[in-house]
Protein backbone atom coordinates (compact mmCIF):
# COMPACT_ATOMS: atom_id res chain seq x y z
CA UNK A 1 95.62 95.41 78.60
CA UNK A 2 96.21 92.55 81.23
CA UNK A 3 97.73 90.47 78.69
CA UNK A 4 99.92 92.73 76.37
CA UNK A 5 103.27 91.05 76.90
CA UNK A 6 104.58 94.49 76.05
CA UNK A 7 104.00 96.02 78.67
CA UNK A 8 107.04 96.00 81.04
CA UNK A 9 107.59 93.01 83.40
CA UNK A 10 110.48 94.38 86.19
CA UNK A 11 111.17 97.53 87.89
CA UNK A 12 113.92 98.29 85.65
CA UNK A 13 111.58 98.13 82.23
CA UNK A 14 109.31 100.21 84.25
CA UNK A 15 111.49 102.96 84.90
CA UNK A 16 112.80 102.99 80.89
CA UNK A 17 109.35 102.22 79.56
CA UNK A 18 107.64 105.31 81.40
CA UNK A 19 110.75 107.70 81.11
CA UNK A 20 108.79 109.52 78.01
CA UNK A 21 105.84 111.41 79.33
CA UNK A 22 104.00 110.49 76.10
CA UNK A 23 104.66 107.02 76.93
CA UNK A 24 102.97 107.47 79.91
CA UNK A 25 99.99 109.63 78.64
CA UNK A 26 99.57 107.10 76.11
CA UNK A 27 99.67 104.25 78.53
CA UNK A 28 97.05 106.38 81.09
CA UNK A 29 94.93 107.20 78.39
CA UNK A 30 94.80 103.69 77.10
CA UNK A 31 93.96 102.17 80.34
CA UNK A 32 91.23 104.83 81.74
CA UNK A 33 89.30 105.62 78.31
CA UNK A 34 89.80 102.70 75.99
CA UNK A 35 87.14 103.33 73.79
CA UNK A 36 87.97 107.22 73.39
CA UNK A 37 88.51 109.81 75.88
CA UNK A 38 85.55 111.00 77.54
CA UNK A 39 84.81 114.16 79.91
CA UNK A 40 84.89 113.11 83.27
CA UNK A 41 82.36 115.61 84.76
CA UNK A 42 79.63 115.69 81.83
CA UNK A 43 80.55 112.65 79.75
CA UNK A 44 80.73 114.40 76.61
CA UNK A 45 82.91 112.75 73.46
CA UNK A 46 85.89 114.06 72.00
CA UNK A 47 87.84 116.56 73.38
CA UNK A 48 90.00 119.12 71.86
CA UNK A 49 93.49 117.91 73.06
CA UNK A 50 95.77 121.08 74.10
CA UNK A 51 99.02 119.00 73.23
CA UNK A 52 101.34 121.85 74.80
CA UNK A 53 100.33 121.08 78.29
CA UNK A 54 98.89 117.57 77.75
CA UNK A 55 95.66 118.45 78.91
CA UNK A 56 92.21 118.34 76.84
CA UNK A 57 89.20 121.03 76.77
CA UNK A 58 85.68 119.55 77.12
CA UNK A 59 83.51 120.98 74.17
CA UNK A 60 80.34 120.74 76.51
CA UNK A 61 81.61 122.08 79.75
CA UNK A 62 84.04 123.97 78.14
CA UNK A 63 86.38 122.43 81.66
CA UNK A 64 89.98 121.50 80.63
CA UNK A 65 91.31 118.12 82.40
CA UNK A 66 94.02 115.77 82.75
CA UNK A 67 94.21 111.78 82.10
CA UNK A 68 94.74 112.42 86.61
CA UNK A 69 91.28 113.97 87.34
CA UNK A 70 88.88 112.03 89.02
CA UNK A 71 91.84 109.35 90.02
CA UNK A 72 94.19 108.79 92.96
CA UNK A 73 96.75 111.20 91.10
CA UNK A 74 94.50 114.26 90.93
CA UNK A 75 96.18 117.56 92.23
CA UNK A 76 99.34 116.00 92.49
CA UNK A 77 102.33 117.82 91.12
CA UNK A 78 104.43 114.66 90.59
CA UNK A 79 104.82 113.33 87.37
CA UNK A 80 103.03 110.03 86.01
CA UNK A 81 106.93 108.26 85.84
CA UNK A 82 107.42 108.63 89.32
CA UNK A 83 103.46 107.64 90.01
CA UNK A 84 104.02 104.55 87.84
CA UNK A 85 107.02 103.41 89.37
CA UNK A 86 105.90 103.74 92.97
CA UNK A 87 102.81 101.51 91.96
CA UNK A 88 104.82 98.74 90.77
CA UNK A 89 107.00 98.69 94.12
CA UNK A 90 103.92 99.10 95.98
CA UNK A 91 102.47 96.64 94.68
CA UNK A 92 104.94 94.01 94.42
CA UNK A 93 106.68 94.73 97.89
CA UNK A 94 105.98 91.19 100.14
CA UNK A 95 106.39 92.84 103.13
CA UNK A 96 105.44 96.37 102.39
CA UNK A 97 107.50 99.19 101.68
CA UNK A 98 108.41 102.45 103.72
CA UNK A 99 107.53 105.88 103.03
CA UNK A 100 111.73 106.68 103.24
CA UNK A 101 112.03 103.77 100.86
CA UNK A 102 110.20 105.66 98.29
CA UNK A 103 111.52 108.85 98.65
CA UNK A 104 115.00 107.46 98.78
CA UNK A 105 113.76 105.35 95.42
CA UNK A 106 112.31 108.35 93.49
CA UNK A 107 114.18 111.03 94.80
CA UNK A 108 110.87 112.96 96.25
CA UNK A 109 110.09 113.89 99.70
CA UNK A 110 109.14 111.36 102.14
CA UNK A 111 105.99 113.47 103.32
CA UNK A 112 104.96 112.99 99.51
CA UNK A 113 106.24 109.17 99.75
CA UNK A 114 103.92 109.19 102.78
CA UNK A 115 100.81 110.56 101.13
CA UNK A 116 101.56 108.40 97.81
CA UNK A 117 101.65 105.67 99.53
CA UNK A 118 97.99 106.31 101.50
CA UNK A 119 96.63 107.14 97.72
CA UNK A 120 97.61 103.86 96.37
CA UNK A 121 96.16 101.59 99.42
CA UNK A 122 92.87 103.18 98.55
CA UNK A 123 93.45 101.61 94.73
CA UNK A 124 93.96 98.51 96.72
CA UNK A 125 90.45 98.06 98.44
CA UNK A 126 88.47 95.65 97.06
CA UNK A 127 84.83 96.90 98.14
CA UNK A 128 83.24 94.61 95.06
CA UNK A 129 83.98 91.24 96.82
CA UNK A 130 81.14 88.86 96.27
CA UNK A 131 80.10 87.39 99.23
CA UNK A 132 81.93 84.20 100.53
CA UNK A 133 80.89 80.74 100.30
CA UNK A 134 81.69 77.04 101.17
CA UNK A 135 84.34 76.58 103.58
CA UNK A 136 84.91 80.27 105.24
CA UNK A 137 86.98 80.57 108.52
CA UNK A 138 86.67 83.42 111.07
CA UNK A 139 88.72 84.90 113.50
CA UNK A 140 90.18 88.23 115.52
CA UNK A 141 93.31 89.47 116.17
CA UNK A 142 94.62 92.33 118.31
CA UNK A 143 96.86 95.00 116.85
CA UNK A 144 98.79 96.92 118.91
CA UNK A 145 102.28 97.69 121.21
CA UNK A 146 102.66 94.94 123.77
CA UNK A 147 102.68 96.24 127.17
CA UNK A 148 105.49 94.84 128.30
CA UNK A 149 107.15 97.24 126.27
CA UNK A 150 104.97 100.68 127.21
CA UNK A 151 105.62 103.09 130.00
CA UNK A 152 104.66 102.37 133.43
CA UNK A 153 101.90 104.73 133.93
CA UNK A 154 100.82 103.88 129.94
CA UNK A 155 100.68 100.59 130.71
CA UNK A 156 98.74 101.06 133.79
CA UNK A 157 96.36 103.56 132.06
CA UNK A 158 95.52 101.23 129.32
CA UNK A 159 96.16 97.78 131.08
CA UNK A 160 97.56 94.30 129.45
CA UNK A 161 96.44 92.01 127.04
CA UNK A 162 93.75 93.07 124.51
CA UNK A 163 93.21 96.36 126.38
CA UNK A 164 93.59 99.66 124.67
CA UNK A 165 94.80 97.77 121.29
CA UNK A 166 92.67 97.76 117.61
CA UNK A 167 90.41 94.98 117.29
CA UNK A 168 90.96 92.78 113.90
CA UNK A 169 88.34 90.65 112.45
CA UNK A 170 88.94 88.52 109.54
CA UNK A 171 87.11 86.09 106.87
CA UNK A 172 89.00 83.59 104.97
CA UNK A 173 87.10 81.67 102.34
CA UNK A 174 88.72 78.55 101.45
CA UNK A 175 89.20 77.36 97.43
CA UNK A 176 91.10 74.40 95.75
CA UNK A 177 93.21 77.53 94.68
CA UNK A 178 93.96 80.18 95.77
CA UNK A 179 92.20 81.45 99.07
CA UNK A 180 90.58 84.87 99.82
CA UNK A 181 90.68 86.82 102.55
CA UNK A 182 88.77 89.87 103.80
CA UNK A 183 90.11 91.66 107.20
CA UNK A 184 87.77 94.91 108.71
CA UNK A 185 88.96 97.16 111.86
CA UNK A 186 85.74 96.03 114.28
CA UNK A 187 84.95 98.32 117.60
CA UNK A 188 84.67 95.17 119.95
CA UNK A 189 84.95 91.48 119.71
CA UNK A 190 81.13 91.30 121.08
CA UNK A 191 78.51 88.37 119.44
CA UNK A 192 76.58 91.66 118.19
CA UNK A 193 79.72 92.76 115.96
CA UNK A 194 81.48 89.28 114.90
CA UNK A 195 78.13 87.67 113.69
CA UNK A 196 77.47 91.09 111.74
CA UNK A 197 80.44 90.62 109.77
CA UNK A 198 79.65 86.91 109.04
CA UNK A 199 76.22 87.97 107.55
CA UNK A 200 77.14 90.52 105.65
CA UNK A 201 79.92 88.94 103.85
CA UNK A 202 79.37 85.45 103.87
CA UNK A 203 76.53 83.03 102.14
CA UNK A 204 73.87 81.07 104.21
CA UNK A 205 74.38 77.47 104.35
CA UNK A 206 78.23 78.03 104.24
CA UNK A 207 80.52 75.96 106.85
CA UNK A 208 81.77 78.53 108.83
CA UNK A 209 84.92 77.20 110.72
CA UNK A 210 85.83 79.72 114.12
CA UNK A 211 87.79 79.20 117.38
CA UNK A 212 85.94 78.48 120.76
CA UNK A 213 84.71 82.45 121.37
CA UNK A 214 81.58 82.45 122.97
CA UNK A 215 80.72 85.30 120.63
CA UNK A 216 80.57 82.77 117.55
CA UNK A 217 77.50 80.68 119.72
CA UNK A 218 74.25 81.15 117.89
CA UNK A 219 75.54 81.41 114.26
CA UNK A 220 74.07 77.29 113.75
CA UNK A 221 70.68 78.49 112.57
CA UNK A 222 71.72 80.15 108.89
CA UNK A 223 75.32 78.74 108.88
CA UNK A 224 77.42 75.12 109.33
CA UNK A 225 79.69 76.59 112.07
CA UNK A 226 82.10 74.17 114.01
CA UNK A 227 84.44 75.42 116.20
CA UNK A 228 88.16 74.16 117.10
CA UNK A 229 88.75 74.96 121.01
CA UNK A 230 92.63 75.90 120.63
CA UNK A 231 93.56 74.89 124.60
CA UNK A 232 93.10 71.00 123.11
CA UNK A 233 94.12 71.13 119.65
CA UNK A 234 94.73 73.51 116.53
CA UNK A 235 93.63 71.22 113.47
CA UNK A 236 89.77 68.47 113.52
CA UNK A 237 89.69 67.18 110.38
CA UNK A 238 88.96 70.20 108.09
CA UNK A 239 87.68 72.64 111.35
CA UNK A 240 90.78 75.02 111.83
CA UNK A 241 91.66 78.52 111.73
CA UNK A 242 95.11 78.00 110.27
CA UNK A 243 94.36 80.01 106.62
CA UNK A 244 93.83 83.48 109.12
CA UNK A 245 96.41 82.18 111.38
CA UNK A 246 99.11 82.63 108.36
CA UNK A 247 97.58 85.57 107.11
CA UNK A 248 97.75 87.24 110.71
CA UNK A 249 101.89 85.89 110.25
CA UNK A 250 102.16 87.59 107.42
CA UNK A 251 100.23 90.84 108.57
CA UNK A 252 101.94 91.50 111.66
CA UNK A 253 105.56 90.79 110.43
CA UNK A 254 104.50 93.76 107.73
CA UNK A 255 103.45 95.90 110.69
CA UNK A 256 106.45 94.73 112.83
CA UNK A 257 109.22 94.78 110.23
CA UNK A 258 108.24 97.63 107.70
CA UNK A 259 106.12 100.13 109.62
CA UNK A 260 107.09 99.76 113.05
CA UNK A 261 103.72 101.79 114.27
CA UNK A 262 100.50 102.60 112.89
CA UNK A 263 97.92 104.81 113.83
CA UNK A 264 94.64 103.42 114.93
CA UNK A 265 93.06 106.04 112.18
CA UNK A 266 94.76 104.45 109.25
CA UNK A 267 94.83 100.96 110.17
CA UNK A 268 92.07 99.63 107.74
CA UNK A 269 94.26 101.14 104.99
CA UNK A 270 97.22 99.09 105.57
CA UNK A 271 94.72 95.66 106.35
CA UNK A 272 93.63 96.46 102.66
CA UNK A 273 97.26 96.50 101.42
CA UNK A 274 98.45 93.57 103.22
CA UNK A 275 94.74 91.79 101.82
CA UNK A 276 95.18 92.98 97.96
CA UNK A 277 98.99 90.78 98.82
CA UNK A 278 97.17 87.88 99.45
CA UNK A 279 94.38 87.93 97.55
CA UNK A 280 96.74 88.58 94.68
CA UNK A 281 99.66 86.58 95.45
CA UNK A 282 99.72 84.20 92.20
CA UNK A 283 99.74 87.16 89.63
CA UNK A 284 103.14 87.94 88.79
CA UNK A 285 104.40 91.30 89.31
CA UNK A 286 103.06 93.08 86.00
CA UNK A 287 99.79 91.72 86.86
CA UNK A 288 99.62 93.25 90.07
CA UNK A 289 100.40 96.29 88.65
CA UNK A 290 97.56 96.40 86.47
CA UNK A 291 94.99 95.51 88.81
CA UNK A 292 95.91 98.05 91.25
CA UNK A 293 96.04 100.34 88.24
CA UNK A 294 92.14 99.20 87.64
CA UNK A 295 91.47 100.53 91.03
CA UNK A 296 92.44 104.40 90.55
CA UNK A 297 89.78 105.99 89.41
CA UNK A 298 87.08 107.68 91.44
CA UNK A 299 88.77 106.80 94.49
CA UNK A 300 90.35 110.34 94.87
CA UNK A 301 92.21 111.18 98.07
CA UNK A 302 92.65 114.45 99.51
CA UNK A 303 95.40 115.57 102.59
CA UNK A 304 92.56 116.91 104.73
CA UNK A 305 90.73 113.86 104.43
CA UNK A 306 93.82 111.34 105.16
CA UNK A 307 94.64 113.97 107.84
CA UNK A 308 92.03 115.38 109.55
CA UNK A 309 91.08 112.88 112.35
CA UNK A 310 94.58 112.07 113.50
CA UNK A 311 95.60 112.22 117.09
CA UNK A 312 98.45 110.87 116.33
CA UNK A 313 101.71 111.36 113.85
CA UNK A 314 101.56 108.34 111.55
CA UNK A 315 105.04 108.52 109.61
CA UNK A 316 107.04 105.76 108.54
């Protein structure tokens, strides 16, 4: 489906092309069973399809569903127009897009705007990664309200600098193209927790390019790792940290410019939106669109869950 240049290309084609709800049925249909629909709780072939509510009746389970069960969409009463449409601005937003955006956009509430917006993030994690190899560069960031700005007695609670801010660790592996990146909420910026990451996610015998943090001594034995000691220079040759050094850029002026604030609790959601940006970057818009379209299915996401941990109101 990737390359059907029928498919529409800008907003505007989107919004006439998925006006019909057959369209869209069609479309969903197309993309999620492409070799026939299929039940999605026993796997059983052909359906009886109950045209009058678009739904279809399992002949083994005897369970009706929808083309949204078992996707991001499931138990939501908005309609697959309004679902498609969000995804494409999603998507193709460069600095990320608002909850009030979208409901001013789609005419829906921005509470819903706020929960469609969680749904699709979770299309945009991209779990499957293969691990990184060659030329990979690693480094932290802190994300979080500077204190100069906080309350007196917040500021002294908490304290300056790193303190009482989300910790930020990020992987960067370096091609003649297009790079990737890969950015995880850590607890601490500890040897223990950096050097985890780096083993999990990236090949022995890489070159492994870091600043001067202690915590990065000791990684020599399974990896090429060279360090750049920013108080004396930023670029060596080809040891830098300048590929997470613009991604960082281009994370924080998302945070800063779009969302304002974000809850420590959802943080890892919006690092995956801001990474499916980069990591996608030289698609055009309609391909975007269909690779976080790829991503819906089995990745359902329910209120309670998004919810139930907050301390804090995350709106935006």
């Amino acid at each position: 489906m990737e390359n059907n240049s029928a498919l529409p290309q800008t907003l505007m084609e989107v919004v006439r092309y998925f006006a019909d709800p057959v369209v869209c049925l069609n479309f969903m249909v197309e993309l999620r069973w492409p070799n026939g629909v299929t039940c999605p709780r026993c796997q059983a072939l052909e359906p009886m399809f109950i045209s009058t509510r678009r739904v279809w009746e399992c002949k083994g389970c005897k369970k009706q569903f929808s083309v949204k069960v078992g996707t991001i969409f499931e138990d939501s009463p908005l309609p697959l127009d309004k679902w498609l449409a969000a995804i494409w601005l999603i998507a193709n937003a460069k600095n990320g897009i608002s909850s009030y955006e979208i409901h001013r956009s789609l005419g829906i509430t921005q509470k819903s705007a706020w929960f469609m917006l969680h749904r699709v993030r979770v299309a945009m994690e991209s779990g499957s990664f293969e691990k990184m190899k060659g030329e990979v560069e690693s480094d932290e960031t802190y994300i979080g309200g500077k204190a100069r700005n906080m309350h007196k007695g917040k500021r002294k609670a908490k304290g300056t600098g790193g303190a009482g801010k989300s910790i930020v660790q990020g992987l960067l592996e370096r091609h003649s193209g297009p790079s990737r990146v890969k950015a995880k909420v850590v607890k601490n910026a500890k040897r223990g927790t950096v050097q985890a990451e780096i083993r999990d996610h990236v090949v022995p015998g890489s070159e492994v390019f870091t600043d001067s943090l202690a915590s990065y001594e000791g990684l020599d034995p399974d990896y090429a790792h060279d360090a750049i000691n920013h108080a004396e220079a930023y670029v060596r040759g080809k040891v830098h940290t300048n590929g997470l050094e613009n991604f960082w850029s281009l994370l924080k002026r998302m945070i800063r410019g779009t969302y304002v604030s974000i809850a420590p609790f959802h943080l890892q959601k919006y690092l995956d939106e801001e990474s499916f940006r980069f990591n996608e970057r030289l698609r055009n818009d309609g391909g975007r669109f269909l690779h976080v379209l790829s991503g819906i299915v089995g990745r359902r996401l329910t209120w309670k869950k998004l919810t139930g941990k907050l301390d804090a109101v995350d709106v935006q």
